[in-house]
N, C-alpha and C. Protein backbone atom coordinates (compact mmCIF):
# COMPACT_ATOMS: atom_id res chain seq x y z
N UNK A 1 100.83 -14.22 -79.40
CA UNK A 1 101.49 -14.84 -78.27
C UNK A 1 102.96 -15.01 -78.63
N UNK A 2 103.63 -14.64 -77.73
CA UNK A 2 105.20 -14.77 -77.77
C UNK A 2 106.05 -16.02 -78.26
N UNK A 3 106.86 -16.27 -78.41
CA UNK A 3 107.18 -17.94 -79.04
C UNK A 3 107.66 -18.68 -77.71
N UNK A 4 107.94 -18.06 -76.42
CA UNK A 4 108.31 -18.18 -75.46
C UNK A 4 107.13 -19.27 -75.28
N UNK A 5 106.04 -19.02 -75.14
CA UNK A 5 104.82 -19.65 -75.15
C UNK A 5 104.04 -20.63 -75.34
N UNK A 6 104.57 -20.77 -76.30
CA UNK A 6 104.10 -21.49 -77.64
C UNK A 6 103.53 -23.28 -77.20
N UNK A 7 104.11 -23.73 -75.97
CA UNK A 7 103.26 -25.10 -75.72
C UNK A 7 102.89 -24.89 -74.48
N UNK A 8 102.36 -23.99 -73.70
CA UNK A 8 101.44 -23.86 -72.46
C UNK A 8 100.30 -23.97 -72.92
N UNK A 9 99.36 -25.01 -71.89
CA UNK A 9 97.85 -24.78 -72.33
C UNK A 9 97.36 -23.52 -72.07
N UNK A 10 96.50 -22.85 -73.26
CA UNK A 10 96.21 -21.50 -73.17
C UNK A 10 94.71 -21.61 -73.14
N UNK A 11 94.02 -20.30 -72.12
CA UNK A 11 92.28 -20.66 -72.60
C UNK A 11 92.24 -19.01 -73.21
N UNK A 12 91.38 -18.63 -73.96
CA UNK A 12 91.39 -17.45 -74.81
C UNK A 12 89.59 -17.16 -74.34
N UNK A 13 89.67 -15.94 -73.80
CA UNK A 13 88.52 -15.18 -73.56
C UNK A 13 88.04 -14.43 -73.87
N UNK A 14 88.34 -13.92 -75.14
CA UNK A 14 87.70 -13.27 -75.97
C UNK A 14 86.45 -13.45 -75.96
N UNK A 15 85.17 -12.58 -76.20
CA UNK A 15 84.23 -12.75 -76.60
C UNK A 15 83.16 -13.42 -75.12
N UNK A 16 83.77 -13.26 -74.35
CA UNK A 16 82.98 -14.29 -73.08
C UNK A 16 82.63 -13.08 -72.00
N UNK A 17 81.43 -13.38 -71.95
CA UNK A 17 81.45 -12.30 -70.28
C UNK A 17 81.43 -12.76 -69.41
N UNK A 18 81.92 -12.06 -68.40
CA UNK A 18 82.77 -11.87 -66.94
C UNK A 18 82.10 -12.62 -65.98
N UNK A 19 80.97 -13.28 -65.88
CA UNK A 19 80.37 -14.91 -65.37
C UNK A 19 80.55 -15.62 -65.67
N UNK A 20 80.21 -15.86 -66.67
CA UNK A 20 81.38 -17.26 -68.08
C UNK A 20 82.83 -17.75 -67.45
N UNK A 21 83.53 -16.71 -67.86
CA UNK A 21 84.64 -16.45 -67.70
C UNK A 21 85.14 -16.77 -66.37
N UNK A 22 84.48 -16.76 -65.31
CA UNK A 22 84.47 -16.99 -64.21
C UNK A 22 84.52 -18.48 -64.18
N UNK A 23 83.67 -19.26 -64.38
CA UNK A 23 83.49 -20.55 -64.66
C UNK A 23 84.63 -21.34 -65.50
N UNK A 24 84.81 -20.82 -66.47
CA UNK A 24 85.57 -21.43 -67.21
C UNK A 24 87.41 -21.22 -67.00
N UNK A 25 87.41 -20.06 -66.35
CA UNK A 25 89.41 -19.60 -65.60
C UNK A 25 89.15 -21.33 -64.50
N UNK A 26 88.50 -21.16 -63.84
CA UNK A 26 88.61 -22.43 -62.59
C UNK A 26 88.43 -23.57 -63.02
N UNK A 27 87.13 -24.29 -64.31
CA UNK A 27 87.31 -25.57 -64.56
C UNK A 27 88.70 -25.15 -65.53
N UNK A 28 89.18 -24.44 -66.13
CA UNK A 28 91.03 -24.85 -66.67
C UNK A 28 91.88 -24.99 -65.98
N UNK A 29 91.77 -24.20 -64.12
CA UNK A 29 92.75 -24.30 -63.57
C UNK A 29 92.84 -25.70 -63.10
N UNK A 30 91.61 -26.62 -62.67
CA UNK A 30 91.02 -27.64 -62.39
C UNK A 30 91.76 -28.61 -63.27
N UNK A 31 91.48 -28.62 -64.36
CA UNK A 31 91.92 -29.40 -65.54
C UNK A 31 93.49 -29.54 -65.59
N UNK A 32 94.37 -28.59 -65.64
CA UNK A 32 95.47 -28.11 -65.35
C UNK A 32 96.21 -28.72 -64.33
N UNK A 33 95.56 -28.33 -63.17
CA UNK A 33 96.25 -28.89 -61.99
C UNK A 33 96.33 -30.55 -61.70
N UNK A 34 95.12 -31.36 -62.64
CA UNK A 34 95.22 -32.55 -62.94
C UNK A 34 95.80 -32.84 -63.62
N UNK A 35 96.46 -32.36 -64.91
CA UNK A 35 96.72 -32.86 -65.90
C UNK A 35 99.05 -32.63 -65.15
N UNK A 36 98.80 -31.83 -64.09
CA UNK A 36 100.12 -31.65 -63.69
C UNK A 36 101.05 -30.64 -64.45
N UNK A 37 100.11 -30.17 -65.04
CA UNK A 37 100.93 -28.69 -65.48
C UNK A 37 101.02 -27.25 -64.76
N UNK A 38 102.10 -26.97 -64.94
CA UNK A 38 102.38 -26.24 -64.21
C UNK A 38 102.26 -24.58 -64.18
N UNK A 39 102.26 -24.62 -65.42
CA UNK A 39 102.35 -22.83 -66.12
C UNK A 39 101.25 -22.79 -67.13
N UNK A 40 100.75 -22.09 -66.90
CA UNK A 40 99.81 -21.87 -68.13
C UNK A 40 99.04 -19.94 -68.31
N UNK A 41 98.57 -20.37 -70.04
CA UNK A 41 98.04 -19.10 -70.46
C UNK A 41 96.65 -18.65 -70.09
N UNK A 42 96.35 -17.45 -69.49
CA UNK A 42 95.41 -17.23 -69.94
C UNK A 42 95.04 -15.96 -70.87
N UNK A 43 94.20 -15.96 -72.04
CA UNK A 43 94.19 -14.50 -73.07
C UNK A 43 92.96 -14.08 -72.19
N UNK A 44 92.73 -12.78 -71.91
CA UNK A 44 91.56 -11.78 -71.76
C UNK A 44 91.46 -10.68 -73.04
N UNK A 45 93.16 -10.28 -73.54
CA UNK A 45 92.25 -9.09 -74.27
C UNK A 45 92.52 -8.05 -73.06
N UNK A 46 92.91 -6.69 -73.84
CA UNK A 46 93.01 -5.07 -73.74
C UNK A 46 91.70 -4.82 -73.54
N UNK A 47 91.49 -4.52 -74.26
CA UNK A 47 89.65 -3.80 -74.46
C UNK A 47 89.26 -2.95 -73.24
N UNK A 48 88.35 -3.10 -72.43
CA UNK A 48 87.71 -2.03 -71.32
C UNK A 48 88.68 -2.61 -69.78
N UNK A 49 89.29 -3.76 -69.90
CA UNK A 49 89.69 -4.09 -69.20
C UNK A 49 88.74 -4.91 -68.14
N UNK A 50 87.38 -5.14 -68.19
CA UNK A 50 86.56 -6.14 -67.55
C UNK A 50 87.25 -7.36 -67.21
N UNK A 51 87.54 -8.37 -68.82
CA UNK A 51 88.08 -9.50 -68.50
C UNK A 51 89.41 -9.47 -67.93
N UNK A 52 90.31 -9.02 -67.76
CA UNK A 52 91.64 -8.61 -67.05
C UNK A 52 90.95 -8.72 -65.82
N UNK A 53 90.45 -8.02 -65.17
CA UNK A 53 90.03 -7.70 -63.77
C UNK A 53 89.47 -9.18 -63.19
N UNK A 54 88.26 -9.51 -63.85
CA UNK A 54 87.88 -10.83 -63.54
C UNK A 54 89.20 -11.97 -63.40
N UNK A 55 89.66 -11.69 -64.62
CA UNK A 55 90.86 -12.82 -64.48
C UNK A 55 91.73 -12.44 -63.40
N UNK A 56 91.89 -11.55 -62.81
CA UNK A 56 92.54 -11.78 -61.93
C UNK A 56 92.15 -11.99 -60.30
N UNK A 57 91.02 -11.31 -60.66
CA UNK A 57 90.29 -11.52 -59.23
C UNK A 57 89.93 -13.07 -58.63
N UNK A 58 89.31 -13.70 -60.22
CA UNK A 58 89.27 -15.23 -60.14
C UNK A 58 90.62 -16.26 -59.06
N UNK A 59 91.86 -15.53 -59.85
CA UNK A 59 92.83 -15.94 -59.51
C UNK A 59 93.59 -15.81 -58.11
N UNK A 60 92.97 -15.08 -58.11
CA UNK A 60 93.54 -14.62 -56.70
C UNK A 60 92.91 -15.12 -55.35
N UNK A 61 91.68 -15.44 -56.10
CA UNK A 61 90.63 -16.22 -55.10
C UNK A 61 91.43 -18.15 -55.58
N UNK A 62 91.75 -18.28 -56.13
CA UNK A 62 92.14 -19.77 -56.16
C UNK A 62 92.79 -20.15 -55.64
N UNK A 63 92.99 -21.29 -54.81
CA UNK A 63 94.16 -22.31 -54.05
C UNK A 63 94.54 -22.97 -54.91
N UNK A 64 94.54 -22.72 -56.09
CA UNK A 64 95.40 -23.80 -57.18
C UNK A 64 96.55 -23.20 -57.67
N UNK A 65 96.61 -21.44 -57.18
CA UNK A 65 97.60 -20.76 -58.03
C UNK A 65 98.20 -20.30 -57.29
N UNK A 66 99.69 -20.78 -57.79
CA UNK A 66 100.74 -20.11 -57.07
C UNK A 66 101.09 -18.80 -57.36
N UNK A 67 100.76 -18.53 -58.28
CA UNK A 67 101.30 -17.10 -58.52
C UNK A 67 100.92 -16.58 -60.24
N UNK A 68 100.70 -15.08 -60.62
CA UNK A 68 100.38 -14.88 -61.47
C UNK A 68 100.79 -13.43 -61.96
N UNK A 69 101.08 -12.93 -63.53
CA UNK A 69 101.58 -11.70 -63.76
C UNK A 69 100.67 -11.65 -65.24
N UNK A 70 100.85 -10.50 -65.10
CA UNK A 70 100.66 -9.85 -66.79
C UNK A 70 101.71 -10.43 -67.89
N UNK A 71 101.89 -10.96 -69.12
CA UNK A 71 102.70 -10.76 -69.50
C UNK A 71 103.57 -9.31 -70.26
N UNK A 72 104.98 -9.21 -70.03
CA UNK A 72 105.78 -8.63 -70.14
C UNK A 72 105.66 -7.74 -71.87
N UNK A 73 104.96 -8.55 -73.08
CA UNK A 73 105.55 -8.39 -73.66
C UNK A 73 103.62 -8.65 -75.14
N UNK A 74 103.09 -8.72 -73.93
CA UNK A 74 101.50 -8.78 -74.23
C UNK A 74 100.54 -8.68 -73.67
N UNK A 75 100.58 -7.19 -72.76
CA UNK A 75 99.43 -6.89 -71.70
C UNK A 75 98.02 -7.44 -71.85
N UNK A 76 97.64 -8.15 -73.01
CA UNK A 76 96.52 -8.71 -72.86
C UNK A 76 96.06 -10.70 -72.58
N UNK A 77 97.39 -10.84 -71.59
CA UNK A 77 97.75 -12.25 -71.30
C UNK A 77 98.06 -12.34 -70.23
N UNK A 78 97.83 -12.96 -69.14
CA UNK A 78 98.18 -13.98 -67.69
C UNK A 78 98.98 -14.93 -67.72
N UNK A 79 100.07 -14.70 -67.01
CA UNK A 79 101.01 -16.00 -66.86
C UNK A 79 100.38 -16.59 -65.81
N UNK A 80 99.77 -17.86 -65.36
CA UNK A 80 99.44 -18.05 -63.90
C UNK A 80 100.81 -19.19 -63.64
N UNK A 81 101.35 -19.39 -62.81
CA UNK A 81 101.54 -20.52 -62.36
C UNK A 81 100.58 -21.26 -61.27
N UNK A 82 100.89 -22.69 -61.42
CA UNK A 82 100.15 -23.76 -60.43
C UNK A 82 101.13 -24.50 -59.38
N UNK A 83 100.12 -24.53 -58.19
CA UNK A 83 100.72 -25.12 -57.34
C UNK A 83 100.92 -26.40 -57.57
N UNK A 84 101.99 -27.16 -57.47
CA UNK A 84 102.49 -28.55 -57.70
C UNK A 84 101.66 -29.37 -56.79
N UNK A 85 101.04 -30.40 -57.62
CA UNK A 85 100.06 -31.19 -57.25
C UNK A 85 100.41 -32.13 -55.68
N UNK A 86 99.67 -32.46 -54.96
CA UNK A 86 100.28 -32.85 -53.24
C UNK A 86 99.98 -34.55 -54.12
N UNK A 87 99.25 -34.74 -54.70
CA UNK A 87 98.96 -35.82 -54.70
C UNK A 87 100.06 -36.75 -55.77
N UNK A 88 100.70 -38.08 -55.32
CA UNK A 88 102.12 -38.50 -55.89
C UNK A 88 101.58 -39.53 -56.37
């Protein structure tokens, strides 16, 4: 991970299959969006490209995320951002 990085909460998916994984991208975004953070990591991993796909499909299905990319500089990482919490 880049040093750019280095204090976003990150969840790492290695090793998890693509139902799991499912479960666990939404209770972080969940967690996340409570905790009022705003940017965060997620790792999938190169490999066959399964978890990439899930992760993004997850994401794309969420109302918690404002927006999300590959990173630039470690195709096997998600930048997501979060929508800023309504609640003050």
């Amino acid at each position: 991970m880049t040093m750019l990085y280095n204090n976003l909460p990150t969840l790492d998916l290695h090793g998890i299959d693509s139902d799991y994984a499912k479960i666990l991208i939404n209770e972080f975004l969940e967690d996340n969006t409570k905790m009022k953070n705003l940017k965060v990591i997620i790792i999938h991993g190169i490999g066959s490209g399964i978890l990439r796909k899930t992760t993004q499909e997850t994401l794309k299905k969420s109302k918690l995320v404002s927006s999300y990319k590959i990173d630039n500089f470690n195709n096997g990482m998600t930048i997501v951002e979060l929508h800023k919490s309504l609640d003050k």
